[in-house]
N, C-alpha and C. Protein backbone atom coordinates (compact mmCIF):
# COMPACT_ATOMS: atom_id res chain seq x y z
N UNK A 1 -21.12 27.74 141.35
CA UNK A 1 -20.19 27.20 142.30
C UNK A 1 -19.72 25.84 141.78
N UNK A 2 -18.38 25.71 141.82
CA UNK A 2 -17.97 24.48 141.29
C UNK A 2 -17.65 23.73 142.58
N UNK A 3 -17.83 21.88 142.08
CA UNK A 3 -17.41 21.31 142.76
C UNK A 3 -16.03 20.65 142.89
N UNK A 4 -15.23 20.74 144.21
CA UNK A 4 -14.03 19.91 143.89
C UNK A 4 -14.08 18.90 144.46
N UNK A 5 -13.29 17.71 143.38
CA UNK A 5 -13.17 16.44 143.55
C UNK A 5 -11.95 16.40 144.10
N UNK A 6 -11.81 15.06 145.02
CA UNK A 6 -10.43 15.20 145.58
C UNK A 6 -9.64 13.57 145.25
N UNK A 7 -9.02 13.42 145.31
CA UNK A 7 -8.25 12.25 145.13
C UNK A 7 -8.18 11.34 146.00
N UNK A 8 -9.01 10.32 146.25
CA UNK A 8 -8.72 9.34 147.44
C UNK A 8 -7.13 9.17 148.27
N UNK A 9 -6.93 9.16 149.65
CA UNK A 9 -5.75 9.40 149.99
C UNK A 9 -5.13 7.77 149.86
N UNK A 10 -6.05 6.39 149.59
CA UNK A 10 -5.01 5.43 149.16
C UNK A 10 -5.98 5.01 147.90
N UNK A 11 -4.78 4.72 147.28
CA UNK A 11 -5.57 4.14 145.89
C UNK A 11 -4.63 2.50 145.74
N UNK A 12 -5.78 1.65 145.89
CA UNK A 12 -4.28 0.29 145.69
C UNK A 12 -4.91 -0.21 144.21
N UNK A 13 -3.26 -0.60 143.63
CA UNK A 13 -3.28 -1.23 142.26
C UNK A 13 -4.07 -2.36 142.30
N UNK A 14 -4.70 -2.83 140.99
CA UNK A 14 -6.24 -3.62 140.80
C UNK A 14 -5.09 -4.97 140.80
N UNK A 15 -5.16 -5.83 141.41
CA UNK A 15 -4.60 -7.51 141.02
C UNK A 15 -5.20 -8.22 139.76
N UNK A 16 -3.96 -8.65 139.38
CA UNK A 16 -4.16 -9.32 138.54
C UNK A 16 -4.56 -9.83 138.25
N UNK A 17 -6.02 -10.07 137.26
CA UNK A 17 -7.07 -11.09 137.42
C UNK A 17 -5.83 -12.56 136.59
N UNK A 18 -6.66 -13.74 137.54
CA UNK A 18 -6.58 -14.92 137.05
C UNK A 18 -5.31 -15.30 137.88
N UNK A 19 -4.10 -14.62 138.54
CA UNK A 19 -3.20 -14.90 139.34
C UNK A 19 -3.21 -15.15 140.47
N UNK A 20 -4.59 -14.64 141.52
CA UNK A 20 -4.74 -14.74 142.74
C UNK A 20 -4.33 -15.90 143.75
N UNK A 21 -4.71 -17.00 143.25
CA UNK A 21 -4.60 -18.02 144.36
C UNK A 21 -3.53 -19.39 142.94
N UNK A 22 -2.76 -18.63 142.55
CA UNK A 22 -1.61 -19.35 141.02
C UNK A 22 -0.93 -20.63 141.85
N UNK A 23 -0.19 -19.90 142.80
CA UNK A 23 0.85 -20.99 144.18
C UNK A 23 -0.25 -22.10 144.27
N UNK A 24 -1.43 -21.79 144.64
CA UNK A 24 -2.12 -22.85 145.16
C UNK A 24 -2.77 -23.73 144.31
N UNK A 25 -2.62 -23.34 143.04
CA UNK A 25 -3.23 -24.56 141.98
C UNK A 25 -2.27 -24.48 141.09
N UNK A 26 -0.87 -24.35 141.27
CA UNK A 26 0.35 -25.10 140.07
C UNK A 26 0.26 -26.26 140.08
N UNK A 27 -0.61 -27.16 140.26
CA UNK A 27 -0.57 -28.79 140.18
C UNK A 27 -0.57 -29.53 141.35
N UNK A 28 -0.62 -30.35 141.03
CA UNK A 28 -0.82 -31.93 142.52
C UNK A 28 0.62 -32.09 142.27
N UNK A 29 1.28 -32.32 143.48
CA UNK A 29 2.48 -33.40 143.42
C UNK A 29 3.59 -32.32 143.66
N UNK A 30 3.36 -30.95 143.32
CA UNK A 30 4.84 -30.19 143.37
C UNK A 30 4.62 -29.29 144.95
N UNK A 31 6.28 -29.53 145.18
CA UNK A 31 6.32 -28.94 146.42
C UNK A 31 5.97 -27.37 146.67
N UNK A 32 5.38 -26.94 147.69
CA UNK A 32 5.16 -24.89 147.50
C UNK A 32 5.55 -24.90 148.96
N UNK A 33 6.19 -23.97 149.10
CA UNK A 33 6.87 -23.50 150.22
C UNK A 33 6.80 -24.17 151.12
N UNK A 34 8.06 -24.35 151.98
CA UNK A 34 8.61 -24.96 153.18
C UNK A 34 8.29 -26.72 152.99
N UNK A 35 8.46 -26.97 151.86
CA UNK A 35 8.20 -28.74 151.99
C UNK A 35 6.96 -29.37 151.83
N UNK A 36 5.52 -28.44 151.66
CA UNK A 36 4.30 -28.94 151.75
C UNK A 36 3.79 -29.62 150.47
N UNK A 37 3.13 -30.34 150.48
CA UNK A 37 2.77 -31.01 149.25
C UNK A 37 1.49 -31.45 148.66
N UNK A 38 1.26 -31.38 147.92
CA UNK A 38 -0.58 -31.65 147.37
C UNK A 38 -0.43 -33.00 146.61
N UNK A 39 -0.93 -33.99 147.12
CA UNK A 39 -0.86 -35.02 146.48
C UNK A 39 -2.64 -35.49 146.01
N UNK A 40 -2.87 -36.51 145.14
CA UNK A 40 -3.94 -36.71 144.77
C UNK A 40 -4.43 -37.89 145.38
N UNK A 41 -6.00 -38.08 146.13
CA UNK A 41 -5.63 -39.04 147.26
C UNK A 41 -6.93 -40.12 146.61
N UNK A 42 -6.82 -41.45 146.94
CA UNK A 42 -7.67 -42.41 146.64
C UNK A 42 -9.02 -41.97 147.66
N UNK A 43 -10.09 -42.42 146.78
CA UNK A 43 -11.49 -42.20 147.55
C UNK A 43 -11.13 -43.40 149.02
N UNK A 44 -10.26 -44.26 149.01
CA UNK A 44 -10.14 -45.06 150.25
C UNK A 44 -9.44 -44.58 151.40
N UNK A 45 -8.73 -43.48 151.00
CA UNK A 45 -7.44 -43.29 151.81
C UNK A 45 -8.45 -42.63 153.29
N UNK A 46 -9.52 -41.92 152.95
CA UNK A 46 -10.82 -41.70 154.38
C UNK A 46 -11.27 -43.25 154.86
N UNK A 47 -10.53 -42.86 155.96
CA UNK A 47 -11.09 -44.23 156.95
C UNK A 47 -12.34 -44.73 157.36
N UNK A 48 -12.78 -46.19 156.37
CA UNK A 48 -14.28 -46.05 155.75
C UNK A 48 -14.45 -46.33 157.35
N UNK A 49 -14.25 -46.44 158.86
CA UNK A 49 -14.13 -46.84 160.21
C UNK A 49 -15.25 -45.25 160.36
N UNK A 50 -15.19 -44.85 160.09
CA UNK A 50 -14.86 -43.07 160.27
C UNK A 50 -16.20 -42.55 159.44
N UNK A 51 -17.18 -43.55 158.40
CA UNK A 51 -17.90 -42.94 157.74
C UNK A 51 -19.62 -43.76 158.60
N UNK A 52 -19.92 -43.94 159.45
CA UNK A 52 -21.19 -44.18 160.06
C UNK A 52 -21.80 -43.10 160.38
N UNK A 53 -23.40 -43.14 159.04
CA UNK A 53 -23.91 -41.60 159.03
C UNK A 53 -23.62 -40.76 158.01
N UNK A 54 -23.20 -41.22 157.21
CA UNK A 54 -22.80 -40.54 155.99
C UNK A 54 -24.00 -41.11 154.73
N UNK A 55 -23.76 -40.10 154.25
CA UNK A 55 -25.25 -40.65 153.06
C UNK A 55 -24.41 -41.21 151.76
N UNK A 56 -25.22 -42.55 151.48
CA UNK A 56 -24.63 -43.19 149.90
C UNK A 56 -25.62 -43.01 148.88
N UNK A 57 -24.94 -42.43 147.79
CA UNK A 57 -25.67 -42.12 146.49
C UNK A 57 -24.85 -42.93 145.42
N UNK A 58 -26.03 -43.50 144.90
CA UNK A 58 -25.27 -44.32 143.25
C UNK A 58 -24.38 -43.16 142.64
N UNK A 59 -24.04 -44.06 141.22
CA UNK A 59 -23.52 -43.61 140.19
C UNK A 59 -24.54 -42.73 139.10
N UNK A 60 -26.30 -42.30 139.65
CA UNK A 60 -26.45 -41.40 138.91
C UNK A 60 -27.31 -40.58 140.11
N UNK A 61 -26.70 -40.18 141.09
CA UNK A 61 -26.58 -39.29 142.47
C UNK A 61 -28.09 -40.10 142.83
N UNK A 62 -28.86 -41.20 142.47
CA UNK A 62 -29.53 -41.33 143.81
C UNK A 62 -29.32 -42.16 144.70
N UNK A 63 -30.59 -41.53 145.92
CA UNK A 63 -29.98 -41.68 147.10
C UNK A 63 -29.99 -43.41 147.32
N UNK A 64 -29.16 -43.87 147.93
CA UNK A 64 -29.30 -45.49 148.66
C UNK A 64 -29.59 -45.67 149.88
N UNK A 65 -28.85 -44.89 150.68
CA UNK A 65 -29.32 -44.70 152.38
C UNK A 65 -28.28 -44.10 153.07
N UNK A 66 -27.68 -44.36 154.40
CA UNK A 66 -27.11 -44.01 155.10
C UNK A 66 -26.59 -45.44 155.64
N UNK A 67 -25.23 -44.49 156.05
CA UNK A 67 -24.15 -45.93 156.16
C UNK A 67 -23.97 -46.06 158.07
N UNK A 68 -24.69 -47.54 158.23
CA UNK A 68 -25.51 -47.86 159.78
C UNK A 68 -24.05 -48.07 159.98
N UNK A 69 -23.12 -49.28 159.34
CA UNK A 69 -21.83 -49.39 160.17
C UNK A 69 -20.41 -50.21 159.30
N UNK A 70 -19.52 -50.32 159.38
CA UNK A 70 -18.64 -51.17 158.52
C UNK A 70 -18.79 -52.19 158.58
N UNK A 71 -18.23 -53.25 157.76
CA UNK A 71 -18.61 -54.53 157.57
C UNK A 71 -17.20 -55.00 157.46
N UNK A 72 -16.51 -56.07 158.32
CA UNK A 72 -15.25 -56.97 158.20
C UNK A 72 -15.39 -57.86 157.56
N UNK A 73 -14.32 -58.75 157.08
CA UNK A 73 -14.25 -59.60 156.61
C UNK A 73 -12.55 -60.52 156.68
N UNK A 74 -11.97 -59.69 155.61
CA UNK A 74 -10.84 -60.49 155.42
C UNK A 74 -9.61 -59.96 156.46
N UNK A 75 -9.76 -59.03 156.84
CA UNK A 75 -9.18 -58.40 157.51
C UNK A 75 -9.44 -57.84 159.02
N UNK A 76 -9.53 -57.75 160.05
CA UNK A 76 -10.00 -57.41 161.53
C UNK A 76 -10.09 -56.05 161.84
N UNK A 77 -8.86 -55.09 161.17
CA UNK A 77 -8.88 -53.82 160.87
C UNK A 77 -9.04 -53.49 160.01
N UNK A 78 -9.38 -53.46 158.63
CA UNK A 78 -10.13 -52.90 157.91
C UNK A 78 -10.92 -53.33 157.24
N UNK A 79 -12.36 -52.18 156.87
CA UNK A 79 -13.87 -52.95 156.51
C UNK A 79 -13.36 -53.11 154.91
N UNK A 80 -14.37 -54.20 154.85
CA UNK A 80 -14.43 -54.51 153.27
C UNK A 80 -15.53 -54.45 152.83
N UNK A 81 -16.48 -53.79 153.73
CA UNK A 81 -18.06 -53.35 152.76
C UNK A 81 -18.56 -52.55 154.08
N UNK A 82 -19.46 -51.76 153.65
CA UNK A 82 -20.38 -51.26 154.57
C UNK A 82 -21.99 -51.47 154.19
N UNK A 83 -22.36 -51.74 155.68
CA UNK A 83 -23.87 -51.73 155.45
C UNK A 83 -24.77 -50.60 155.55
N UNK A 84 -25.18 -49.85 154.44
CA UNK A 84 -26.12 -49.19 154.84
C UNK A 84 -27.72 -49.33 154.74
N UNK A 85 -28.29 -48.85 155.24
CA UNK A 85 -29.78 -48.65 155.85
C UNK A 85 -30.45 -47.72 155.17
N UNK A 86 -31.70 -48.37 154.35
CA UNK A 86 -32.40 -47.20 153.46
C UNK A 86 -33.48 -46.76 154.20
N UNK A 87 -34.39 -45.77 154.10
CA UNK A 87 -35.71 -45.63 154.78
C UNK A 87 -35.51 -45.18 156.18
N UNK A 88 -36.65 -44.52 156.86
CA UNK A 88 -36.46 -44.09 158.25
C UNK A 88 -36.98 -45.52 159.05
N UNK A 89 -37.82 -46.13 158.22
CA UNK A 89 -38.01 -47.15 159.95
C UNK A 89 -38.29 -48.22 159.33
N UNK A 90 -36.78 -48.59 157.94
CA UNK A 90 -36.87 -49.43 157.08
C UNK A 90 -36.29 -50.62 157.69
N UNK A 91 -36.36 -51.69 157.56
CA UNK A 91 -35.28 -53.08 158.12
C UNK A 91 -34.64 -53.45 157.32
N UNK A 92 -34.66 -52.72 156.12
CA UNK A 92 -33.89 -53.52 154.34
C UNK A 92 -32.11 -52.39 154.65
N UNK A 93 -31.47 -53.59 154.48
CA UNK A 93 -30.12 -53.09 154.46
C UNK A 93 -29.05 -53.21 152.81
N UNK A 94 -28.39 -52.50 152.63
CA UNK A 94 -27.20 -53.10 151.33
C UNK A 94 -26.20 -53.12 151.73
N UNK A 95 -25.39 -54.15 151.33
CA UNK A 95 -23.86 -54.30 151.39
C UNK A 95 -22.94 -53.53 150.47
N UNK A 96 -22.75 -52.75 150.79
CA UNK A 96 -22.07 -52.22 149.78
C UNK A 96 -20.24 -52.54 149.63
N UNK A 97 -20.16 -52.91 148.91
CA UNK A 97 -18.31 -53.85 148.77
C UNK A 97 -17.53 -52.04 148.60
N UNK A 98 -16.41 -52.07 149.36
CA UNK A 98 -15.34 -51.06 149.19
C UNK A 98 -15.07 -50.87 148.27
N UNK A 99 -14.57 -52.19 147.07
CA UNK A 99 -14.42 -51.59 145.63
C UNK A 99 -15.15 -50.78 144.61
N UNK A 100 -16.89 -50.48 145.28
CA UNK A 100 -17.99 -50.30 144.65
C UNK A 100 -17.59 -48.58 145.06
N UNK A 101 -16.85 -47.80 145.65
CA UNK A 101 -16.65 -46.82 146.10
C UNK A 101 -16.00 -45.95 145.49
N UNK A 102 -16.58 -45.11 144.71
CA UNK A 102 -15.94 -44.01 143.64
C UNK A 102 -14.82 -42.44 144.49
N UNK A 103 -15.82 -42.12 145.37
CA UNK A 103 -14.99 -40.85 146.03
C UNK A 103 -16.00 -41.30 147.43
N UNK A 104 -15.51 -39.93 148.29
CA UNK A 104 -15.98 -39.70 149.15
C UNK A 104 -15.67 -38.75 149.93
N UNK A 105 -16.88 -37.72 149.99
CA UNK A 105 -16.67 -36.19 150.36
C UNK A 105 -16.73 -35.89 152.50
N UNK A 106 -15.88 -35.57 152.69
CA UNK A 106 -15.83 -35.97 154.28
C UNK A 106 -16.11 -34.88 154.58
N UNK A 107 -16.18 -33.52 154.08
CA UNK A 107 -16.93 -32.40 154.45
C UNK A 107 -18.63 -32.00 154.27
N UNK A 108 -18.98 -33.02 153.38
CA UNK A 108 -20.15 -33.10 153.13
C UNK A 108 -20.89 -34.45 153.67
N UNK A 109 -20.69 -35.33 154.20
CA UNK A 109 -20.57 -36.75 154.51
C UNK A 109 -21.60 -37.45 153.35
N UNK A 110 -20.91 -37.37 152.18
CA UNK A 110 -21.59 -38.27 151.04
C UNK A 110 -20.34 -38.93 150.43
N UNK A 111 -20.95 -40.26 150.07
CA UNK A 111 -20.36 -41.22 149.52
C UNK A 111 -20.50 -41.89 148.24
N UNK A 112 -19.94 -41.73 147.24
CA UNK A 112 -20.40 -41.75 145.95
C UNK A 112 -19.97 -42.98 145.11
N UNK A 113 -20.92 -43.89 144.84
CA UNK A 113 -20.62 -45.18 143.91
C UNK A 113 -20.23 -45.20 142.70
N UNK A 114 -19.96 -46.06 142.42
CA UNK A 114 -19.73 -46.32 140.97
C UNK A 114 -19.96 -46.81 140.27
N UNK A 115 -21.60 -47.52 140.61
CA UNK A 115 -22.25 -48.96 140.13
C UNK A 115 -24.07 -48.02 140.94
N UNK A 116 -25.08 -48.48 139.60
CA UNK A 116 -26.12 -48.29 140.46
C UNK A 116 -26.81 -48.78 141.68
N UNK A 117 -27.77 -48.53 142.23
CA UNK A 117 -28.24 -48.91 143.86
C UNK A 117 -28.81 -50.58 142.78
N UNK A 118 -29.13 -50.19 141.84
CA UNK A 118 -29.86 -51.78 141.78
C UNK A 118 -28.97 -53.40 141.52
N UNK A 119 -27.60 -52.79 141.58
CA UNK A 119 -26.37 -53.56 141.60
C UNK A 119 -26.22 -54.07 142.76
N UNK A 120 -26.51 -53.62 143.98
CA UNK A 120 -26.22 -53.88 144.95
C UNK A 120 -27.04 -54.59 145.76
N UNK A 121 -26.52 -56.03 146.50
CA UNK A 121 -27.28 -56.68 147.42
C UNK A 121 -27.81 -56.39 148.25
N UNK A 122 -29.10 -56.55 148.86
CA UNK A 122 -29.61 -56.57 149.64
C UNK A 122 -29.35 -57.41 150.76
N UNK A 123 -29.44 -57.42 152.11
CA UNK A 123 -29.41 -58.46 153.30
C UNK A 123 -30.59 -57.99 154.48
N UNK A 124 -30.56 -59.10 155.59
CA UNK A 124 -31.25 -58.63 155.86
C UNK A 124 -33.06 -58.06 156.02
């Protein structure tokens, strides 16, 4: 007794490897449909107001602490350092200066330096 094979009733053509998501990574800066735009954004442009609770890691990923709150200075609306808090029931704080600020991942709430933890002042 033979068996018959039958032909699947949809067969869809295989996509093109390596084309899938092409629109969405032709570059930073060029427009893709209806006016939208991908621009490349400064690690500042996240409102450091906006980062209390976020974890700071040096420039060779270790950890420094968690960021207790912003720090003013020259300005009334915007911080020019943040203090964060190392340890769970530590009293030692660092200042960390805004320029010391490499990126910062707002889906992950980590904050990444650009100078090691032993660069940085202590207060406090």
């Amino acid at each position: 007794m033979a068996i018959e094979r039958r032909q699947p009733a949809f067969q869809a053509d295989p996509l093109p490897i390596g084309r899938i998501n092409e629109s969405f990574t032709t570059g930073l800066g060029i427009t893709s449909q209806g006016g939208n735009t991908v621009e490349a954004m400064s690690a500042l442009a996240i409102d450091l107001r906006r980062t209390t609770g976020y974890i700071v890691a040096d420039r060779q990923g270790r950890l420094v602490g968690k960021v207790e709150c912003p720090m003013y200075g020259t300005a009334p609306d915007v911080p020019d350092a943040l203090s964060v808090k190392s340890g769970l029931f530590s009293r030692r704080r660092r200042l960390v200066p805004a320029d010391t600020i490499d990126q910062i991942d707002g889906t992950s709430g980590v904050i990444g330096l650009r100078v090691d933890r032993e660069n940085i002042r202590s207060f406090l």
